[in-house]
C-alpha atoms as a PDB file:
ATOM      1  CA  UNK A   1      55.424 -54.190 -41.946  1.00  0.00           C
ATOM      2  CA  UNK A   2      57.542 -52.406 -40.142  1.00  0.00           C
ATOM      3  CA  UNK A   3      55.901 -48.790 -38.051  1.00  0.00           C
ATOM      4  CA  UNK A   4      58.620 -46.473 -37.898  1.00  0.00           C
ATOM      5  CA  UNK A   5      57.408 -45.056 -34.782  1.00  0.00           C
ATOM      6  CA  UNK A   6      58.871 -48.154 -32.643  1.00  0.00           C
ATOM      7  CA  UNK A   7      62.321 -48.439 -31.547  1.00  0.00           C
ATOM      8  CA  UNK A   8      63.765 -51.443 -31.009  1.00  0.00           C
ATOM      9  CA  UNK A   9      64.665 -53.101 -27.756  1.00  0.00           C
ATOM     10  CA  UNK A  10      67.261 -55.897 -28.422  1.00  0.00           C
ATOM     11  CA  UNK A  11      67.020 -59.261 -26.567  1.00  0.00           C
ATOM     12  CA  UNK A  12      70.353 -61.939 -25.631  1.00  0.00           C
ATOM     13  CA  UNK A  13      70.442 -64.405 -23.340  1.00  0.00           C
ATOM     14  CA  UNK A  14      73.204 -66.601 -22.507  1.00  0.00           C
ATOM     15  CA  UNK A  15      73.035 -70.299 -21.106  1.00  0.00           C
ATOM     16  CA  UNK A  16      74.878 -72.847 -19.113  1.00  0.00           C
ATOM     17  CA  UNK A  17      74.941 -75.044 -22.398  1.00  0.00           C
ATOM     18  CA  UNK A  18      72.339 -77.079 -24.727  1.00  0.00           C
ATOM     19  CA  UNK A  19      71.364 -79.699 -22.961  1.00  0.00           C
ATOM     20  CA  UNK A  20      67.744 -80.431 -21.838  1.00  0.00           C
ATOM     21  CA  UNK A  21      69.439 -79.678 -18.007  1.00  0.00           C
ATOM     22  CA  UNK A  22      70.940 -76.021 -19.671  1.00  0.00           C
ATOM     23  CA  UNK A  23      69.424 -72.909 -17.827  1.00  0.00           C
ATOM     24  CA  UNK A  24      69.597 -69.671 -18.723  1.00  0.00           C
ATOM     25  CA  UNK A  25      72.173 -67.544 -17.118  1.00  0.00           C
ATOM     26  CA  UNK A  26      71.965 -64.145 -18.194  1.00  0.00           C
ATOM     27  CA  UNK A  27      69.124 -62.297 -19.946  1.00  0.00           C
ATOM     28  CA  UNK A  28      69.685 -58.718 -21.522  1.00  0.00           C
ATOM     29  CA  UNK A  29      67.817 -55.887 -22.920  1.00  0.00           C
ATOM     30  CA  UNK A  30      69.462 -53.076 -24.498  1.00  0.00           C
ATOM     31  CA  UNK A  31      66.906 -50.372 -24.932  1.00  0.00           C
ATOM     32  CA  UNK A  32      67.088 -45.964 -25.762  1.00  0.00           C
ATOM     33  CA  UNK A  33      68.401 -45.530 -22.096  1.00  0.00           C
ATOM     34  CA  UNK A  34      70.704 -48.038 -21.758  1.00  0.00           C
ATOM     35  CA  UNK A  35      70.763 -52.032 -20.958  1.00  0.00           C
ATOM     36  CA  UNK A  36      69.024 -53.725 -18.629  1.00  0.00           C
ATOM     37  CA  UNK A  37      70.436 -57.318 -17.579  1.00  0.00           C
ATOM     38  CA  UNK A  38      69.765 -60.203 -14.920  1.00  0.00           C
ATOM     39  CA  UNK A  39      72.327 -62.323 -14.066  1.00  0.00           C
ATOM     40  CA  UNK A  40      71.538 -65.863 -12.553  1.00  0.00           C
ATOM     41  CA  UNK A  41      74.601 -66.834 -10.500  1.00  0.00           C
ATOM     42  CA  UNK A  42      73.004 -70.281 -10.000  1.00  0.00           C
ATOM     43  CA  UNK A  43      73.507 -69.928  -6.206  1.00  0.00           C
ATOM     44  CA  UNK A  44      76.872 -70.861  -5.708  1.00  0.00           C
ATOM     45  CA  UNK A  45      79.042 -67.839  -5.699  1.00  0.00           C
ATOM     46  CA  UNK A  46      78.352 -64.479  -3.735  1.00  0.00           C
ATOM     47  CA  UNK A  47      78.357 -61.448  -5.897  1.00  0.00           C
ATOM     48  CA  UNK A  48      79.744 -57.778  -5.310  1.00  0.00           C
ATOM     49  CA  UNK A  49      77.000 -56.285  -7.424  1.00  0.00           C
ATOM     50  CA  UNK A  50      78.483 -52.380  -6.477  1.00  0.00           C
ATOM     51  CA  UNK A  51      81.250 -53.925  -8.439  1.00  0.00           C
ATOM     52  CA  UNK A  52      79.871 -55.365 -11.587  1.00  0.00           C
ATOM     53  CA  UNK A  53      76.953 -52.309 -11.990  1.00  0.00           C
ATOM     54  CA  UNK A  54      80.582 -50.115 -11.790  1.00  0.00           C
ATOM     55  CA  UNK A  55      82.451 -51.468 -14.471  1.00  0.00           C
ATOM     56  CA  UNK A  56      79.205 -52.147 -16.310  1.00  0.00           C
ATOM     57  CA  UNK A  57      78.325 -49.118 -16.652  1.00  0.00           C
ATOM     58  CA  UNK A  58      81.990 -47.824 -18.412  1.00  0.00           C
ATOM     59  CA  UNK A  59      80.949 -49.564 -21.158  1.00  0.00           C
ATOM     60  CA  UNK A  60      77.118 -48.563 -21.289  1.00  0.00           C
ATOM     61  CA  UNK A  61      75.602 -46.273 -24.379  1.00  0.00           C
ATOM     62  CA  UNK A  62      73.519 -45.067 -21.329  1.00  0.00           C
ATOM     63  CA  UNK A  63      73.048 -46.593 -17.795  1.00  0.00           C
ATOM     64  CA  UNK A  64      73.265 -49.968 -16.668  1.00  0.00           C
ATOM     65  CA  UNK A  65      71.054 -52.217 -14.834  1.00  0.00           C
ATOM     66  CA  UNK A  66      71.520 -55.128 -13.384  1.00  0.00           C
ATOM     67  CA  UNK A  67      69.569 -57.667 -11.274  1.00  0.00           C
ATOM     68  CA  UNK A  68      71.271 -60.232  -9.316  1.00  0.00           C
ATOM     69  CA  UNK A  69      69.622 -63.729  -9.067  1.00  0.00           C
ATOM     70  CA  UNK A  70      70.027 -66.897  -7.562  1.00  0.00           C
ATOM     71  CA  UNK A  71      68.638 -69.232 -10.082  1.00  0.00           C
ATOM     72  CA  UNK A  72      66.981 -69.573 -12.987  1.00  0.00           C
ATOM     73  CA  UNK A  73      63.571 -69.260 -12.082  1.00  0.00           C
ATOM     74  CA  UNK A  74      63.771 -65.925 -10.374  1.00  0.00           C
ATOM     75  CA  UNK A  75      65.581 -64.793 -13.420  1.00  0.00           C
ATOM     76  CA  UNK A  76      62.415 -65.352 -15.626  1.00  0.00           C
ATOM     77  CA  UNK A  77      60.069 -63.561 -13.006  1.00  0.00           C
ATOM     78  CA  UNK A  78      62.560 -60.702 -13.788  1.00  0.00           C
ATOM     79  CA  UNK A  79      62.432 -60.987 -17.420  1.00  0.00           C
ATOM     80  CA  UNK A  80      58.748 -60.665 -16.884  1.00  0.00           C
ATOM     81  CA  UNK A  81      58.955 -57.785 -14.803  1.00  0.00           C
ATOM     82  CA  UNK A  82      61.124 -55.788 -16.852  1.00  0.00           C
ATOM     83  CA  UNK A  83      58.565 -56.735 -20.273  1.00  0.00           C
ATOM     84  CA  UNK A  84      55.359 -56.410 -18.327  1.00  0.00           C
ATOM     85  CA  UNK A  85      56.692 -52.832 -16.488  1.00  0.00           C
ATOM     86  CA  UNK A  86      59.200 -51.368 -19.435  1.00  0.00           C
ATOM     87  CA  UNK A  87      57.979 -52.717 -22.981  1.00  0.00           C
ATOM     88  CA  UNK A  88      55.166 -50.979 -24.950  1.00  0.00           C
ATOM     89  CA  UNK A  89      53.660 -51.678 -27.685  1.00  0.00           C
ATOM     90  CA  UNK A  90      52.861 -48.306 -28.703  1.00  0.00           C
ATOM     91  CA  UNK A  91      56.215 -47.847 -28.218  1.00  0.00           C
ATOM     92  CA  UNK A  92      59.140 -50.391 -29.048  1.00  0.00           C
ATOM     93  CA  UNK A  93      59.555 -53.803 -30.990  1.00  0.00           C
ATOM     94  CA  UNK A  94      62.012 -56.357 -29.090  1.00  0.00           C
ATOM     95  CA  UNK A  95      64.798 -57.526 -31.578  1.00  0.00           C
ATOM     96  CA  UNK A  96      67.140 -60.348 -31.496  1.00  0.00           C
ATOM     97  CA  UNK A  97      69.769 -61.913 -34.171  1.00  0.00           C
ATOM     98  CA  UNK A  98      68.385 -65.352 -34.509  1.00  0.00           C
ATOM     99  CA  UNK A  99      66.556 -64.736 -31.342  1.00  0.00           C
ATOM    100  CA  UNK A 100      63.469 -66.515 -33.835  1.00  0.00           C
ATOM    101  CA  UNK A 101      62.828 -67.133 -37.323  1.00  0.00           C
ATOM    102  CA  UNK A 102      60.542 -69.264 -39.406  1.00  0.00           C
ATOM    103  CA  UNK A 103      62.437 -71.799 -39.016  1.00  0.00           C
ATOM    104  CA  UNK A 104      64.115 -71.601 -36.104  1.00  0.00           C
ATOM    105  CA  UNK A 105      66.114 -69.519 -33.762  1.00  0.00           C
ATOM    106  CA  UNK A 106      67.629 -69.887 -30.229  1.00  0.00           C
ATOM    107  CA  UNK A 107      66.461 -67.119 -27.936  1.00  0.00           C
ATOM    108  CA  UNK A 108      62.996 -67.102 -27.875  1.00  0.00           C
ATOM    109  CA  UNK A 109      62.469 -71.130 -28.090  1.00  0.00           C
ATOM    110  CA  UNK A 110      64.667 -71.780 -25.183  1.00  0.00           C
ATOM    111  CA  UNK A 111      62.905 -69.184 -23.276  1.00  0.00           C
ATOM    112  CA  UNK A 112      59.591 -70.506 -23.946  1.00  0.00           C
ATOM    113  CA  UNK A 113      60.505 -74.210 -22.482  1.00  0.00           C
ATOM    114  CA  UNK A 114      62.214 -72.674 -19.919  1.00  0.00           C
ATOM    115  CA  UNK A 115      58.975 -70.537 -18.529  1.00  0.00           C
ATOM    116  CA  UNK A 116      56.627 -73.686 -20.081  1.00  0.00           C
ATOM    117  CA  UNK A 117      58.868 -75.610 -17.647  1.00  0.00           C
ATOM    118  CA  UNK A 118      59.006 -73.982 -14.222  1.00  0.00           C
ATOM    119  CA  UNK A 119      55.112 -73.033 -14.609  1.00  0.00           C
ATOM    120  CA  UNK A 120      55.120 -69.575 -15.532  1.00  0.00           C
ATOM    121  CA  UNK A 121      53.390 -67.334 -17.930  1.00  0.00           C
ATOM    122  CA  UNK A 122      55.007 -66.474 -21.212  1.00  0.00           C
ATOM    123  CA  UNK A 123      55.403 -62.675 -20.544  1.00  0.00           C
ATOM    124  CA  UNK A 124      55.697 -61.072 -24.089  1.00  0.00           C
ATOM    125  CA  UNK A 125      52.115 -59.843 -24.815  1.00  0.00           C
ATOM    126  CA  UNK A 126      51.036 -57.492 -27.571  1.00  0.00           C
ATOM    127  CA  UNK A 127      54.390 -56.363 -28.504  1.00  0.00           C
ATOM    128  CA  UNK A 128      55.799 -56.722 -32.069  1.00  0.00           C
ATOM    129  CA  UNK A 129      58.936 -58.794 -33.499  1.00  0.00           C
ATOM    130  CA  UNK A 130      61.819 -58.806 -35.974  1.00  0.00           C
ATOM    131  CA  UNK A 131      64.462 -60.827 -36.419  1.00  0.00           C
ATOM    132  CA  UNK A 132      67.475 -58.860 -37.367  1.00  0.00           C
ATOM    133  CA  UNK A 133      69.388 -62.070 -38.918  1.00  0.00           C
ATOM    134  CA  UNK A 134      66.252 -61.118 -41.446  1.00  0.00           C
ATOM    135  CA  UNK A 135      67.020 -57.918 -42.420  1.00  0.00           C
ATOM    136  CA  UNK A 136      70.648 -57.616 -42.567  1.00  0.00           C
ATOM    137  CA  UNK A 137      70.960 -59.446 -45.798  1.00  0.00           C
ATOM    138  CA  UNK A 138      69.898 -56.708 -47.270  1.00  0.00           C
ATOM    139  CA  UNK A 139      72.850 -55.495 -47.063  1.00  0.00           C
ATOM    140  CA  UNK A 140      76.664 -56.647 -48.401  1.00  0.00           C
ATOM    141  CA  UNK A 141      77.848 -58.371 -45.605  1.00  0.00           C
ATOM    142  CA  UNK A 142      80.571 -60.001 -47.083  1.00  0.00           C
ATOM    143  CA  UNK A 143      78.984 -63.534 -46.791  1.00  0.00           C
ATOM    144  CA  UNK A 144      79.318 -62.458 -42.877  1.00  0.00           C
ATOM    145  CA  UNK A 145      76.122 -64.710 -41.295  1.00  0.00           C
ATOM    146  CA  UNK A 146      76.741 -64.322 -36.814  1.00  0.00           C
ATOM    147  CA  UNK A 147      75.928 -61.410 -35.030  1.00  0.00           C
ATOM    148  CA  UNK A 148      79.873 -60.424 -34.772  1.00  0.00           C
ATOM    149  CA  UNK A 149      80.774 -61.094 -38.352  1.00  0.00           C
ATOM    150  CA  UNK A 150      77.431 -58.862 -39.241  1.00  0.00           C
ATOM    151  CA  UNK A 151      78.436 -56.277 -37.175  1.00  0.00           C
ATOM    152  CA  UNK A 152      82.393 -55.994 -37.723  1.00  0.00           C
ATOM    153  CA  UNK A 153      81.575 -55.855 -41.310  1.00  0.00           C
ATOM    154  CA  UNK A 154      78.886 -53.130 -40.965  1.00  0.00           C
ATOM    155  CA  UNK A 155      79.523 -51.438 -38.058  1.00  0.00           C
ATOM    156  CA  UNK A 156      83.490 -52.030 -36.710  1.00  0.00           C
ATOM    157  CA  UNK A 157      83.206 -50.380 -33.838  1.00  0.00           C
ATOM    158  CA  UNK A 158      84.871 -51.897 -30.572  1.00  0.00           C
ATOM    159  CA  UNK A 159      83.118 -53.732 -27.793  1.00  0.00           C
ATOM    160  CA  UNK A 160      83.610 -54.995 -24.473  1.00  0.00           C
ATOM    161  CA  UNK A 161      83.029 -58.502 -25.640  1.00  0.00           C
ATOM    162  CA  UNK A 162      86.119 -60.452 -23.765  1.00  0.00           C
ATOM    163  CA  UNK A 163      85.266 -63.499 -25.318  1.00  0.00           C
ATOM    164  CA  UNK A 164      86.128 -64.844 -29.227  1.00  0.00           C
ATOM    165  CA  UNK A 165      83.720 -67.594 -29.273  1.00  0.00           C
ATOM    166  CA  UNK A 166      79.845 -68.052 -27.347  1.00  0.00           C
ATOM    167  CA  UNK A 167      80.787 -71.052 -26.102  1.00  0.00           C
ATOM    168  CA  UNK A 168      83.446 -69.451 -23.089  1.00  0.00           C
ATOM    169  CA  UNK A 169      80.098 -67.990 -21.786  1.00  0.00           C
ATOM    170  CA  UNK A 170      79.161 -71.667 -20.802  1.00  0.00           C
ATOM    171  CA  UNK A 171      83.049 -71.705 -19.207  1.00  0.00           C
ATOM    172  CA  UNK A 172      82.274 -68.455 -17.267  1.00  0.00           C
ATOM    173  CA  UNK A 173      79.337 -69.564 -15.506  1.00  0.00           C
ATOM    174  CA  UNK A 174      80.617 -72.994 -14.097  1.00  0.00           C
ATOM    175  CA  UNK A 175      83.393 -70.781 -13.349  1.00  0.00           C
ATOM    176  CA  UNK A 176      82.105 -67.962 -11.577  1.00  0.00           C
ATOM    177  CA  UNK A 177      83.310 -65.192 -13.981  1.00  0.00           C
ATOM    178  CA  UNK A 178      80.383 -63.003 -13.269  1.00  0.00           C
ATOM    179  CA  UNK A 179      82.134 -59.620 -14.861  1.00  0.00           C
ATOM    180  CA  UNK A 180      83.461 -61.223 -17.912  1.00  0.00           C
ATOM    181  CA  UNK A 181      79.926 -63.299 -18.258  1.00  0.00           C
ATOM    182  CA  UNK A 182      78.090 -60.354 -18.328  1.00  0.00           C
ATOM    183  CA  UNK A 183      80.242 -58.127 -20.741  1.00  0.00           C
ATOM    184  CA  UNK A 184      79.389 -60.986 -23.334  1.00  0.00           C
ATOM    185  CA  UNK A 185      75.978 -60.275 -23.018  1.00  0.00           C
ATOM    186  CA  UNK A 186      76.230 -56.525 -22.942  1.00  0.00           C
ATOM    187  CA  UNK A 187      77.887 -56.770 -25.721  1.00  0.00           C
ATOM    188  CA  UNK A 188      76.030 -58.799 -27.888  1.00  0.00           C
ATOM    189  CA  UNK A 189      72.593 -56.788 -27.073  1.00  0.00           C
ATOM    190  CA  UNK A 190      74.179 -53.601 -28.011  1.00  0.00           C
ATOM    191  CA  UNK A 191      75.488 -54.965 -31.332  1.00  0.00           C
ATOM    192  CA  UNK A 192      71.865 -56.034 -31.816  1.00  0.00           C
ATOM    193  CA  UNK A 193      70.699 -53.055 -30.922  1.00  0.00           C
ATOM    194  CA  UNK A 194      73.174 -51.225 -33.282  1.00  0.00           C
ATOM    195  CA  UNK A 195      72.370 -53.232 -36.368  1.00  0.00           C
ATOM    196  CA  UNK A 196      68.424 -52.897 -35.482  1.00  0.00           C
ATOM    197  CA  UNK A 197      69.112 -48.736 -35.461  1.00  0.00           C
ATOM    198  CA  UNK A 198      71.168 -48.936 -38.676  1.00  0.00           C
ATOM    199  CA  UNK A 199      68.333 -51.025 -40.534  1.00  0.00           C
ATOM    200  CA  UNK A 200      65.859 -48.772 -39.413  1.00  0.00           C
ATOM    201  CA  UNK A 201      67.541 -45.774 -41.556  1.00  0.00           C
ATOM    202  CA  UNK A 202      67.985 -48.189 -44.412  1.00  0.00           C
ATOM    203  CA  UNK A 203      65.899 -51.265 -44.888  1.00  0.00           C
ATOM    204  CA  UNK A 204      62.484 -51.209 -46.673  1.00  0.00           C
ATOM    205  CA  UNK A 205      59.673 -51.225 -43.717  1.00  0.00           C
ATOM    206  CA  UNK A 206      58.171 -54.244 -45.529  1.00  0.00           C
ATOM    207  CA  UNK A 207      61.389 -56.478 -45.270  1.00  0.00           C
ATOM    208  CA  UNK A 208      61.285 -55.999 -41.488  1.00  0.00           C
ATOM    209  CA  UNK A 209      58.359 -59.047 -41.087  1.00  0.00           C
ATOM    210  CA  UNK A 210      57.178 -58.197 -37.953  1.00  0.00           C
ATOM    211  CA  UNK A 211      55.243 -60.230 -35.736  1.00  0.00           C
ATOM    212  CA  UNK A 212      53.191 -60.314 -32.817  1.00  0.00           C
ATOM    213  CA  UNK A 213      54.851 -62.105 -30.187  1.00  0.00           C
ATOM    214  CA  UNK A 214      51.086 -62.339 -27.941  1.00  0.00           C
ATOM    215  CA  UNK A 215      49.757 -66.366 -28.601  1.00  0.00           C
ATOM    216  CA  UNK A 216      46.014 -66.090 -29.260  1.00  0.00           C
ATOM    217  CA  UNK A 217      45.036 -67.570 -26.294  1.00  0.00           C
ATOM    218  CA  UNK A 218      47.002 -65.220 -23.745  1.00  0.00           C
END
């Protein structure tokens, strides 16, 4: 059941592709003062971060953050940073669409491999879960399923999302379209967030089905 005292911190992360060689190149967390996102520029381009935080910011519902990485490893000992030093449980639920479900999900699977795999701790302790791509069918969505659809249909607002399809995230990466690469992600955590607000006002607590992201042997 959902606690109405927690607000929700939405979760994205973008990747290089789906292979079993794909690494994670952005991670994002839009949260009540803004977003918070780490960029992995997998080494091979210099970045003018003055730049990015600049334009960034424009299209922030608060302030932006951003962390500048080298690969993907250091971008997971940020992601654990920013959950070990800025998530409470007391406080917030993290939020994804199709982030994790019952069956499935992107988001939080990859990440797991990906800290299982270079040898770090899965960071998300006692914090609770919900799935928005859960909860929005509780409302008409116009047989709308992805996070855009969802949100064009319920929401309609514009964002700074340059790109029509996911997939010219992979494109941006091997490119070296930092700005653009990061917009993506801004956006998509902010329509998360967005959708997670809007449920909160109107969705029964009990359709919510939270969980506790902490594994029992943490």
């Amino acid at each position: 059941m959902s606690d109405s005292r927690l607000t929700p911190v939405a979760f994205d992360i973008e990747t290089s592709g789906f292979d079993a060689d794909a690494v994670i190149t952005v991670a994002g967390f839009a949260h009540g003062l803004g977003e918070s996102l780490i960029l992995n520029t997998g080494g091979h381009s210099e970045v003018d971060r003055n730049t990015l935080v600049r334009a960034l910011d424009e299209e922030s519902t608060g302030t932006a953050q951003l962390d500048v990485v080298a690969d993907e490893g250091e971008l997971l000992k940020t992601v654990a940073s920013f959950v070990t030093n800025q998530l409470d449980g007391d406080t917030h639920y993290v939020t994804a669409f199709n982030g994790e479900t019952w069956n499935g999900g992107f988001d939080l699977p990859f990440c797991r491999t990906r800290f299982l795999q270079h040898g770090l701790r899965w960071p998300f302790g006692d914090i609770a879960y919900a799935d928005m791509i859960q909860v929005v069918d509780r409302f008409n969505t116009q047989d709308q399923t992805d996070l855009v659809g969802v949100y064009d249909v319920l929401v309609g607002e514009e964002t700074c999302d340059p790109f029509d399809d996911s997939a010219e995230a992979v494109d941006a990466f091997q490119a070296g379209d930092w700005l653009p690469l990061c917009k993506h992600n801004l956006a998509d955590i902010q329509r998360t967030r967005k959708l997670a607000e809007l449920a909160g006002q109107f969705v029964a607590q009990s359709d919510f089905k939270m969980k506790n992201l902490q594994p029992p042997h943490r």
